[in-house]
N, C-alpha and C. Protein backbone atom coordinates (compact mmCIF):
# COMPACT_ATOMS: atom_id res chain seq x y z
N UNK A 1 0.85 -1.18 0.00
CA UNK A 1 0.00 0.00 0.00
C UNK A 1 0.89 1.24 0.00
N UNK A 2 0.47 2.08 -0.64
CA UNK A 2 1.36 3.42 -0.61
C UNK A 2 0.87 4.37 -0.17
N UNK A 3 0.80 5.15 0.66
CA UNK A 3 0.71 6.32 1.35
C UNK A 3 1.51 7.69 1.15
N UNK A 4 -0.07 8.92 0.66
CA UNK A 4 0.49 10.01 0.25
C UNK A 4 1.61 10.93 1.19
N UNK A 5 2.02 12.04 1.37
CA UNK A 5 2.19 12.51 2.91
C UNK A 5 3.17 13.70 1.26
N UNK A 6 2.96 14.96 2.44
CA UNK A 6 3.79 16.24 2.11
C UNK A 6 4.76 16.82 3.46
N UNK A 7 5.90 17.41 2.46
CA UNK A 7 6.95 17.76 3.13
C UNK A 7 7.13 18.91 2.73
N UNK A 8 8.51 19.73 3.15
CA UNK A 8 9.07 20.77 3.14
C UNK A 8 10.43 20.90 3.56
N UNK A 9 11.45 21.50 3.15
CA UNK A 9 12.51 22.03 3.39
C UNK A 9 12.80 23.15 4.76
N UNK A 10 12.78 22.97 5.65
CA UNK A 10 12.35 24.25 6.74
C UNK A 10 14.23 24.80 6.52
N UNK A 11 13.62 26.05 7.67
CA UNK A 11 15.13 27.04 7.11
C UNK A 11 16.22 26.51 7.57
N UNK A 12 16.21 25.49 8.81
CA UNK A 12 17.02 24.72 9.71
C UNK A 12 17.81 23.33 8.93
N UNK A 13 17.36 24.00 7.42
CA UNK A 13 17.54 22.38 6.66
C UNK A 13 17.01 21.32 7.21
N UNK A 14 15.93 21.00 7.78
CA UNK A 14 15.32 20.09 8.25
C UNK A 14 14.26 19.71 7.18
N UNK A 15 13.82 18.28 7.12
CA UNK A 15 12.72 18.29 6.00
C UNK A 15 11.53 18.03 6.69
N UNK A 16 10.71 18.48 7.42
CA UNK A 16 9.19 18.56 7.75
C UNK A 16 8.44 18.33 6.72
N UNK A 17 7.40 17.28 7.77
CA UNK A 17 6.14 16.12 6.64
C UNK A 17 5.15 15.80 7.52
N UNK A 18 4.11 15.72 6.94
CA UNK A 18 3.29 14.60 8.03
C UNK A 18 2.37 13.90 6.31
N UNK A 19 1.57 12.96 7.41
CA UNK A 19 0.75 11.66 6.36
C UNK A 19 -0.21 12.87 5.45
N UNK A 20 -0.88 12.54 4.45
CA UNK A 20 -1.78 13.58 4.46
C UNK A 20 -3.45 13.39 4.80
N UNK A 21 -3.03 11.60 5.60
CA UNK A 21 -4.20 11.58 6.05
C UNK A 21 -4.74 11.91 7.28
N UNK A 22 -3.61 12.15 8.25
CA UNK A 22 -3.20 13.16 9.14
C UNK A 22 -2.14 14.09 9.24
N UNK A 23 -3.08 15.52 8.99
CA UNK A 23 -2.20 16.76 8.54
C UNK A 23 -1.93 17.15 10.04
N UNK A 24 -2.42 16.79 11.02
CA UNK A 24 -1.94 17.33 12.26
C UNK A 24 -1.09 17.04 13.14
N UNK A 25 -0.02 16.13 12.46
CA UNK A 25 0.70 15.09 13.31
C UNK A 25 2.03 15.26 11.85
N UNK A 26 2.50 16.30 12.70
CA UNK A 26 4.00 16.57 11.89
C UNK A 26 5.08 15.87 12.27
N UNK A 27 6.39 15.23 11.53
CA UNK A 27 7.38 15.23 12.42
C UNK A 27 8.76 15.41 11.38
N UNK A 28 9.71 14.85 11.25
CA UNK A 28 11.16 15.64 10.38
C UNK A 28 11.89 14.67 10.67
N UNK A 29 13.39 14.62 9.19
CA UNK A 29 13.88 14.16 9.37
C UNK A 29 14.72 15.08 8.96
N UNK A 30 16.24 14.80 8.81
CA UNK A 30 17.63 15.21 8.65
C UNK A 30 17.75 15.15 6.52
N UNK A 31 16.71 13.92 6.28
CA UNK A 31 16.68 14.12 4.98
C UNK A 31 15.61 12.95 4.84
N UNK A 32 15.27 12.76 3.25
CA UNK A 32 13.98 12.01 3.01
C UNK A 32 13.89 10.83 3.54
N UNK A 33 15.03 10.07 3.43
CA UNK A 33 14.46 9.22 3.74
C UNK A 33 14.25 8.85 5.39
N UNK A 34 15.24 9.43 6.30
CA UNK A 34 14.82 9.61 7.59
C UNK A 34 13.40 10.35 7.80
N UNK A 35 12.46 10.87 7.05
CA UNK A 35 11.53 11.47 7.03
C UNK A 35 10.56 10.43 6.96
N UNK A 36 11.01 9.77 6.22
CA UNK A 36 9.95 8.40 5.74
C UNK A 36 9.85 7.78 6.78
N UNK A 37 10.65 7.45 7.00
CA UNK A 37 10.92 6.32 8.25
C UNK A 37 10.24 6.94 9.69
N UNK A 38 9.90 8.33 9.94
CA UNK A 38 9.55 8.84 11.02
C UNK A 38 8.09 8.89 10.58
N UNK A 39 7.65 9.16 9.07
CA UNK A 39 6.32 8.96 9.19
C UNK A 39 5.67 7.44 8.99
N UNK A 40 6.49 6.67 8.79
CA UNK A 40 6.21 5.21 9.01
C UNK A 40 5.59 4.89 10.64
N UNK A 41 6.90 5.37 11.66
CA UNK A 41 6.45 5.26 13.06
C UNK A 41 5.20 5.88 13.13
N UNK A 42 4.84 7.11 12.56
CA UNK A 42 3.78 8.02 12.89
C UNK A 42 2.47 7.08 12.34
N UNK A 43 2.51 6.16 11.25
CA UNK A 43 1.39 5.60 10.71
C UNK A 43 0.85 4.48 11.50
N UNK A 44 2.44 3.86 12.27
CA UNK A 44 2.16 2.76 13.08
C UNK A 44 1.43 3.27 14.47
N UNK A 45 2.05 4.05 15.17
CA UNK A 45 1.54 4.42 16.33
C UNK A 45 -0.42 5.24 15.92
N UNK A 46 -0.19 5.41 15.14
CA UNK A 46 -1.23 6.54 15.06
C UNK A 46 -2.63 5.76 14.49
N UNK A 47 -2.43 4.67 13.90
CA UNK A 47 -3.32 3.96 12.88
C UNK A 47 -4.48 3.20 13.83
N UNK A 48 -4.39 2.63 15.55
CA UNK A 48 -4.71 2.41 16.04
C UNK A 48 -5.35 3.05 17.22
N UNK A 49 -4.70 4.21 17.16
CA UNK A 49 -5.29 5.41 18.08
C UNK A 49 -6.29 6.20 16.94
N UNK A 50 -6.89 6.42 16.16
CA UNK A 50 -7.54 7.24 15.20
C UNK A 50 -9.07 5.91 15.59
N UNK A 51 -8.65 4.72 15.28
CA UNK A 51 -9.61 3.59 15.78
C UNK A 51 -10.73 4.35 16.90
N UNK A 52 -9.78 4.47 18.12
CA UNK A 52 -11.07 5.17 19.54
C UNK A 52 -10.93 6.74 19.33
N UNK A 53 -10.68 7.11 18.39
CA UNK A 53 -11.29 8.62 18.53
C UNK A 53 -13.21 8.59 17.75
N UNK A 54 -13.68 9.14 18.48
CA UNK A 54 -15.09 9.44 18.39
C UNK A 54 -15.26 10.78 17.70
N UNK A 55 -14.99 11.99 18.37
CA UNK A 55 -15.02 13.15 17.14
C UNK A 55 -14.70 13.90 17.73
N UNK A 56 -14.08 14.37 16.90
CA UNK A 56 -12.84 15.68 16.89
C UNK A 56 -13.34 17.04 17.41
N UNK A 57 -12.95 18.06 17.95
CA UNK A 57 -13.58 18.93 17.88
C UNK A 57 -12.48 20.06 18.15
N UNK A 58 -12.87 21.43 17.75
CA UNK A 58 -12.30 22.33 17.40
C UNK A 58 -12.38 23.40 18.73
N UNK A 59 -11.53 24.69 19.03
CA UNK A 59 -11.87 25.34 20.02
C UNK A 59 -10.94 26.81 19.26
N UNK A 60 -11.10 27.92 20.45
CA UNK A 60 -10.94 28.86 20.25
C UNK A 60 -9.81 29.46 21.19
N UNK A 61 -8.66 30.05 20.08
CA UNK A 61 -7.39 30.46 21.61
C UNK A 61 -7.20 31.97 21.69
N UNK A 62 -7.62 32.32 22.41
CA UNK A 62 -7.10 34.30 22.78
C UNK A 62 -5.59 34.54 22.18
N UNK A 63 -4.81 34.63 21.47
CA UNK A 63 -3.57 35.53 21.39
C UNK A 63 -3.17 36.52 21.54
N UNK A 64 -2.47 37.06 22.32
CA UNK A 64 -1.82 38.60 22.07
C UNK A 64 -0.80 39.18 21.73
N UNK A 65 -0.99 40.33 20.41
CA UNK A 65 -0.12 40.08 19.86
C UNK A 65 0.98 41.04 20.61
């Protein structure tokens, strides 16, 4: 099975990604393919916890700027 997921170059030369079937669960590697491999862990750990989530919900945060 192949799994989509987007990345980026951050300024730290770091390559930041997450799955794109969870965009909220970022993590990085040093380069692609350490990237892969961190969103591999992220698919494993995460694939079974998404199972007991019931529903999501959203909230509101004060900032100042």
């Amino acid at each position: 099975m192949d799994m989509e997921y987007t990345y980026w170059k951050a300024k730290d030369g770091w390559f930041v990604g997450y799955l794109n079937i969870w965009p909220d669960h970022l993590t990085q590697g040093h380069d692609i393919p350490e990237l892969e491999e961190m969103l591999l862990d992220i698919y494993e750990f995460y694939k079974e916890e998404q199972s007991e989530i019931v529903e999501k919900k959203t909230g509101r945060l004060k900032v100042t700027a």
